[in-house]
Structure formats: C-alpha cells, structure tokens
N, C-alpha and C. Protein backbone atom coordinates (compact mmCIF):
# COMPACT_ATOMS: atom_id res chain seq x y z
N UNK A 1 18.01 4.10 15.11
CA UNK A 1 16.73 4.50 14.51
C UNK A 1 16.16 3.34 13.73
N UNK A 2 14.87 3.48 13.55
CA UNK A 2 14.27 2.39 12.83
C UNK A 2 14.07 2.31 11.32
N UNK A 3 13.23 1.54 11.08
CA UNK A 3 13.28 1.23 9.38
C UNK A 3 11.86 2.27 9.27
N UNK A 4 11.54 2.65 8.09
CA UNK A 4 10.30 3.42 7.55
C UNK A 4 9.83 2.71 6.52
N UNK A 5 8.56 2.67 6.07
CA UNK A 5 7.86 1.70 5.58
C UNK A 5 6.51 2.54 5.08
N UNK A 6 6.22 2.83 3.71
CA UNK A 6 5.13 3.27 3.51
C UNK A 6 3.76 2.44 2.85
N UNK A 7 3.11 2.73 3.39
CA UNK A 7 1.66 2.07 2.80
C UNK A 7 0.34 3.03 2.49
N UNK A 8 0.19 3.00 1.13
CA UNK A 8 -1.03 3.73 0.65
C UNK A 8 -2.31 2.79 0.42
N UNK A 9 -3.27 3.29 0.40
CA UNK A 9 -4.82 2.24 -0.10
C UNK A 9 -5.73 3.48 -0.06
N UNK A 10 -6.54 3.47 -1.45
CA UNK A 10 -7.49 4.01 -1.56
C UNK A 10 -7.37 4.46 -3.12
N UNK A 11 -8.76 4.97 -3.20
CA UNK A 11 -8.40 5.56 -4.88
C UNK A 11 -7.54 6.72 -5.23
N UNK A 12 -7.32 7.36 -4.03
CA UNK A 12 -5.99 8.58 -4.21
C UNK A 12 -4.89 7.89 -3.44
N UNK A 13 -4.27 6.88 -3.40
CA UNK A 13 -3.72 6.11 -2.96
C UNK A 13 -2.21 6.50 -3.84
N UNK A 14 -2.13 6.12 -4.43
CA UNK A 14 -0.84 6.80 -5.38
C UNK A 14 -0.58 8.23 -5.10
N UNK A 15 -1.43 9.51 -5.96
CA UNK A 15 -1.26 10.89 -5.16
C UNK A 15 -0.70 11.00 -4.23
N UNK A 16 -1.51 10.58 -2.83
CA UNK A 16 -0.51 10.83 -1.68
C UNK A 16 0.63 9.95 -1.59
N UNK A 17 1.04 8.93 -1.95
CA UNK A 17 2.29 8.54 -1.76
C UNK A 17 3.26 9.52 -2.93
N UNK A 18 2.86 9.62 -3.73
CA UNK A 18 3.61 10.68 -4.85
C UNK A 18 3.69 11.72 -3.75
N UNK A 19 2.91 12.87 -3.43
CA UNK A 19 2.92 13.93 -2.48
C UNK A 19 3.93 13.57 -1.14
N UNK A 20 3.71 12.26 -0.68
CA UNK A 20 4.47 12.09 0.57
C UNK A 20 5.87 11.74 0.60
N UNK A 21 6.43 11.27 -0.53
CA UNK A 21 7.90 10.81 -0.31
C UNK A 21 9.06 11.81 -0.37
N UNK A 22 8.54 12.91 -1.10
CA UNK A 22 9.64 14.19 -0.85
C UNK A 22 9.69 14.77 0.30
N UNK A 23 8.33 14.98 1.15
CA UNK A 23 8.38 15.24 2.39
C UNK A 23 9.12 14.34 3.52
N UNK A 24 9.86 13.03 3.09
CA UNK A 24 10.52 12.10 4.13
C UNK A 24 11.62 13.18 4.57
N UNK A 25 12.18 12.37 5.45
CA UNK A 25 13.95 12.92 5.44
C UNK A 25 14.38 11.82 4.82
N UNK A 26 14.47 10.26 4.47
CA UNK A 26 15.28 9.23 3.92
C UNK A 26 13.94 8.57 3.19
N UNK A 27 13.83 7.77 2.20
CA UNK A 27 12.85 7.35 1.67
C UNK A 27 13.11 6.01 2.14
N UNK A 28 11.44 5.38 2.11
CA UNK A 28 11.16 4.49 3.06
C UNK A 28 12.10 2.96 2.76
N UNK A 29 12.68 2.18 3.60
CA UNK A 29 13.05 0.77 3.57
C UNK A 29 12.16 0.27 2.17
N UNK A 30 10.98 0.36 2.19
CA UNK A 30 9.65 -0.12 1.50
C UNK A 30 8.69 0.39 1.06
N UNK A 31 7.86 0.20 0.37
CA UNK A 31 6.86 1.00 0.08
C UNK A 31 5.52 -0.13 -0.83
N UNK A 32 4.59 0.42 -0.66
CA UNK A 32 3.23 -0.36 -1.28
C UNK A 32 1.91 0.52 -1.21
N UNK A 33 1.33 1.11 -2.59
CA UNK A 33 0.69 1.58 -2.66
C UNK A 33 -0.80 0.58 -3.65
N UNK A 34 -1.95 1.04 -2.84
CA UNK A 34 -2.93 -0.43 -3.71
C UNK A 34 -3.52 0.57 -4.17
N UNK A 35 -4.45 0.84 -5.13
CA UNK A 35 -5.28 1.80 -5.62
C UNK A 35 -5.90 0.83 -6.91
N UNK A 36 -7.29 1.73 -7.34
CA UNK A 36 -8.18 1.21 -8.74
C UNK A 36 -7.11 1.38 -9.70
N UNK A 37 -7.97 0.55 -10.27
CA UNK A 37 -7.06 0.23 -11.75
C UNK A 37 -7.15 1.25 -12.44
N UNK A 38 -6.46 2.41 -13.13
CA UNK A 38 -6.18 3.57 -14.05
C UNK A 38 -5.63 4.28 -13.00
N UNK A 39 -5.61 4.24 -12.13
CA UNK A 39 -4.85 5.35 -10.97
C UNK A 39 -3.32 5.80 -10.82
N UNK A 40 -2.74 4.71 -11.94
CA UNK A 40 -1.60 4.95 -10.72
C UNK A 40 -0.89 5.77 -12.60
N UNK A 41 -0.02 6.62 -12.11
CA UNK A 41 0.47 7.64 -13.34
C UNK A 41 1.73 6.89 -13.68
N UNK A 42 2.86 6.93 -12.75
CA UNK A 42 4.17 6.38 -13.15
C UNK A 42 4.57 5.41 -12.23
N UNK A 43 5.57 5.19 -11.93
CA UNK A 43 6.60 4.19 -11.11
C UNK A 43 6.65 4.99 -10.01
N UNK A 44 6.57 4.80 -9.14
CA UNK A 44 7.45 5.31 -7.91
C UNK A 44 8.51 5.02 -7.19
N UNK A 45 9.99 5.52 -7.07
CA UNK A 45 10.80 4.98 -6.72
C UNK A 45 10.87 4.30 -5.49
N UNK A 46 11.14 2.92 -5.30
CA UNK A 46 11.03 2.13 -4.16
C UNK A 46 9.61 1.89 -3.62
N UNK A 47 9.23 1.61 -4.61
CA UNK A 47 7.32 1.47 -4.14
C UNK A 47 6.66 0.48 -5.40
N UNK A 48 6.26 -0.36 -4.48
CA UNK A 48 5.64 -1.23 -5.20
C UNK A 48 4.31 -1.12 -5.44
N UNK A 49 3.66 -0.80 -6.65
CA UNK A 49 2.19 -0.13 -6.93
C UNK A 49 1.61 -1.28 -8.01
N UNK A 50 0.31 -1.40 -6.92
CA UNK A 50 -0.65 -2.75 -7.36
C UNK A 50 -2.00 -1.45 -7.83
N UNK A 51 -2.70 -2.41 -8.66
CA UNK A 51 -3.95 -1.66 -9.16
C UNK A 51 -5.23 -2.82 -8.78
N UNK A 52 -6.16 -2.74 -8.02
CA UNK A 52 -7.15 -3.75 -7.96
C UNK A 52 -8.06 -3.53 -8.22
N UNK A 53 -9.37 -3.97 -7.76
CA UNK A 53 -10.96 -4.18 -7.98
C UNK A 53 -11.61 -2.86 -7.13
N UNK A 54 -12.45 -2.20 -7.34
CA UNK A 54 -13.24 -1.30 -6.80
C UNK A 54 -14.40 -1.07 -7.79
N UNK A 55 -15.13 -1.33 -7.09
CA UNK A 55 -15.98 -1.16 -5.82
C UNK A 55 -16.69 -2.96 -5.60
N UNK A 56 -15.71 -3.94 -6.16
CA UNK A 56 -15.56 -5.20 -6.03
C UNK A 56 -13.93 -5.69 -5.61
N UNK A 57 -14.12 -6.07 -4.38
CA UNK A 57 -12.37 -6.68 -4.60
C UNK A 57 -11.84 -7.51 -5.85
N UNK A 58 -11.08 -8.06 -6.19
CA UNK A 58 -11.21 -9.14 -7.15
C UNK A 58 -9.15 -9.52 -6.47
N UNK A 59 -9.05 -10.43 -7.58
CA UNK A 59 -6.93 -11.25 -6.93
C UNK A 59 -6.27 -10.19 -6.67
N UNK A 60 -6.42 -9.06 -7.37
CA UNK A 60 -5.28 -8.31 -7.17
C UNK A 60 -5.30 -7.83 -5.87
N UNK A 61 -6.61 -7.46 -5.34
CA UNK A 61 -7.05 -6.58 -4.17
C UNK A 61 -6.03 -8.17 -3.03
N UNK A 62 -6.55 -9.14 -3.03
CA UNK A 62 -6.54 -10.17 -2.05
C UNK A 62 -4.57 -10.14 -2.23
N UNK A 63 -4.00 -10.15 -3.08
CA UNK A 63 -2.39 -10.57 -3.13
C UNK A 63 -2.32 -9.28 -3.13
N UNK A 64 -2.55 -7.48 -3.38
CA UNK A 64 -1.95 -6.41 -2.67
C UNK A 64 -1.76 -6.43 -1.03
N UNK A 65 -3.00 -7.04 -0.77
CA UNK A 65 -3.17 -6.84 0.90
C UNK A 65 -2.02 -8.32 1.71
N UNK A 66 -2.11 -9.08 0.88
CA UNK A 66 -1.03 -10.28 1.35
C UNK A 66 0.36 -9.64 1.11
N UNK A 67 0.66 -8.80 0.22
CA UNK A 67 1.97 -8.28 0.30
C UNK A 67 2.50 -7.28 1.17
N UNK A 68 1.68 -6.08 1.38
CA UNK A 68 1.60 -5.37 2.88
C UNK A 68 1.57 -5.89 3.78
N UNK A 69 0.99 -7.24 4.43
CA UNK A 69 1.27 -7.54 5.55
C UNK A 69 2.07 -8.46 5.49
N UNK A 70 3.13 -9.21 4.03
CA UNK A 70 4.20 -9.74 4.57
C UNK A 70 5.07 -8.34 4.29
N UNK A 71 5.03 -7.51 3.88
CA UNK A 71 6.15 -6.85 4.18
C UNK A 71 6.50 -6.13 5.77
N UNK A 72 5.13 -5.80 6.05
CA UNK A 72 5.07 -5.56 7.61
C UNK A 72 4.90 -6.27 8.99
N UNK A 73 5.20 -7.44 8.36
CA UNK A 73 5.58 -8.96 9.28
C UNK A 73 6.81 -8.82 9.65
N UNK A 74 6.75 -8.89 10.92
CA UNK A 74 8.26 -8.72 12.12
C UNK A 74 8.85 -7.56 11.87
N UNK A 75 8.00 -6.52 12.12
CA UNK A 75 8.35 -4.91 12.57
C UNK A 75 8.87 -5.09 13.85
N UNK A 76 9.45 -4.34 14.27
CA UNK A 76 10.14 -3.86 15.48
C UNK A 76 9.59 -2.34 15.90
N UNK A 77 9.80 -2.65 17.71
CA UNK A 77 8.66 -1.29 17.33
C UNK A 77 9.45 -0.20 17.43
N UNK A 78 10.76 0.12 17.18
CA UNK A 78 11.81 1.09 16.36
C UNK A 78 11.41 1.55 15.13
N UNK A 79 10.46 0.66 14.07
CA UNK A 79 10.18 0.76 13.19
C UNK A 79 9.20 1.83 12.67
N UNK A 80 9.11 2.42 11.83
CA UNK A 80 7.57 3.25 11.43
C UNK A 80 6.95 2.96 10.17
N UNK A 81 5.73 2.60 10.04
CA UNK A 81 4.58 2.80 8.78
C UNK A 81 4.28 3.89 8.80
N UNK A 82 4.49 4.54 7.76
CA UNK A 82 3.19 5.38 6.96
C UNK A 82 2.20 5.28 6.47
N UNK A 83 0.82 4.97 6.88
CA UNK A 83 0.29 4.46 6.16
C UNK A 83 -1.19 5.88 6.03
N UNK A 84 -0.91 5.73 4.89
CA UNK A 84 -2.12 6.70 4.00
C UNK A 84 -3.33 6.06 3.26
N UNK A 85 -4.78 6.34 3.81
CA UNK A 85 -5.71 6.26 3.96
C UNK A 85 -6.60 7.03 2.74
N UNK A 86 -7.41 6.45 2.12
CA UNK A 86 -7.94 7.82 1.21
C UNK A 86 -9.17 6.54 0.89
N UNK A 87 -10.54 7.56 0.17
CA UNK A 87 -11.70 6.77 0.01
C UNK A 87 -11.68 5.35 -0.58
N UNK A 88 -12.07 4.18 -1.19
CA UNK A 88 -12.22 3.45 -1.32
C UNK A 88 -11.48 2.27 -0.87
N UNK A 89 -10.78 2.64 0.23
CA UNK A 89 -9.88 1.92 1.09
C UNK A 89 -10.53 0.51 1.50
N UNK A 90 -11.49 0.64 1.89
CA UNK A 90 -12.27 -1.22 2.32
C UNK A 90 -12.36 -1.85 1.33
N UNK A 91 -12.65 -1.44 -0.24
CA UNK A 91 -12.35 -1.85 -1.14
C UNK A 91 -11.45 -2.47 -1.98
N UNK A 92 -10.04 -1.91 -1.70
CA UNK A 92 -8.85 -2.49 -2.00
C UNK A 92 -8.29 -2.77 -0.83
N UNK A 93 -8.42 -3.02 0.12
CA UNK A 93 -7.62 -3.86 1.37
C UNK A 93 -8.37 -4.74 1.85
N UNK A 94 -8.35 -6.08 1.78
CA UNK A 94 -9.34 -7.33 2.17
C UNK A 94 -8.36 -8.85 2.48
N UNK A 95 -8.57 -8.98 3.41
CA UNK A 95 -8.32 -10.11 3.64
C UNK A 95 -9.27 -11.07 3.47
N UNK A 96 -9.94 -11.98 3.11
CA UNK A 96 -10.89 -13.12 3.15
C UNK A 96 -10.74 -13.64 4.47
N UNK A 97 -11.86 -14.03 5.13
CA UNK A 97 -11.39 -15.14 6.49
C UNK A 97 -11.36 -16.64 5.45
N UNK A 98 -11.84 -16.67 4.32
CA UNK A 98 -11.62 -17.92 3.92
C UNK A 98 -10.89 -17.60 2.60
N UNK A 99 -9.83 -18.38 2.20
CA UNK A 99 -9.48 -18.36 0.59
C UNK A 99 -8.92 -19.61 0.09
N UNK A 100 -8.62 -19.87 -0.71
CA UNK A 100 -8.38 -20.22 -1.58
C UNK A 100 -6.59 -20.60 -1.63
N UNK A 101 -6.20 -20.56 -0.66
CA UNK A 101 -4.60 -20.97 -0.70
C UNK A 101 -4.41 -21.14 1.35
C-alpha cells in the first residue's frame, strides 16, 4: 500500500483538515494545510499549518505552495493526496512564473 499525504488550501482550509483526519484509517505520511492568517485554531498532529496573504498573496503564500510541492515531489502512483479545496484557494496557492530565488 502506499503513503497518504494530506493537503488543505483555502480559508476553511484548517476545518476540513481538522474534520478529515479522524475520518482516515492511518493518519497521513504528511500533511500541509495553507489558510488566511487568524484561521488556523491549534496544531494539528502531523500537519504542517502555514497562514498567508488573502486576498493578496504575499512570502508566506509563495514558500506554503513551495513546500506542498516539495513534499509531493516523487510520489509514486501507490501513493494518495488528499487534497481539500475550500474558497480562497487561488489566493493562497501561487506559484510565480518569475521569483525571486
């Protein structure tokens, strides 16, 4: 069986990863939830929770989204994401075609 891997983005971005991890059967290899800044309530176990820019990206938004896709760099396709979707999602997930590093 493969590895599990969760990914949240949006301003209820936390919520549902809070809501979704009891529903696993094993909690994920990983985890990364991006959401606005005041969103996120506590820690989540095995989840790494960034707070960024909305309804402006700003660093945090640009290094949340660089950390999701190195963590989901060289999946196997045994593997599964979760990935949970909620409104202001284009907002906190951005890659630049140009940056700064």
């Amino acid at each position: 069986a493969g590895r599990l891997y969760l990914v949240a983005v949006g301003k209820a971005a936390w919520k549902m990863a809070e809501a979704a991890l009891p529903c696993l059967d094993h909690p994920p290899e990983s985890g990364i939830v991006i959401t606005k800044y005041g969103h996120i309530e506590h820690a989540l176990l095995g989840i790494t929770c960034y707070e960024a820019g909305h309804p402006v990206p700003d660093e945090n938004t640009f290094a949340a989204t660089r950390a999701v896709l190195e963590m989901t760099e060289g999946l196997k396709s045994s593997d599964t994401v979760l990935f949970l979707l909620s409104g202001g999602g284009s907002a906190l997930f951005e890659k630049p075609l140009v940056s700064g590093d």
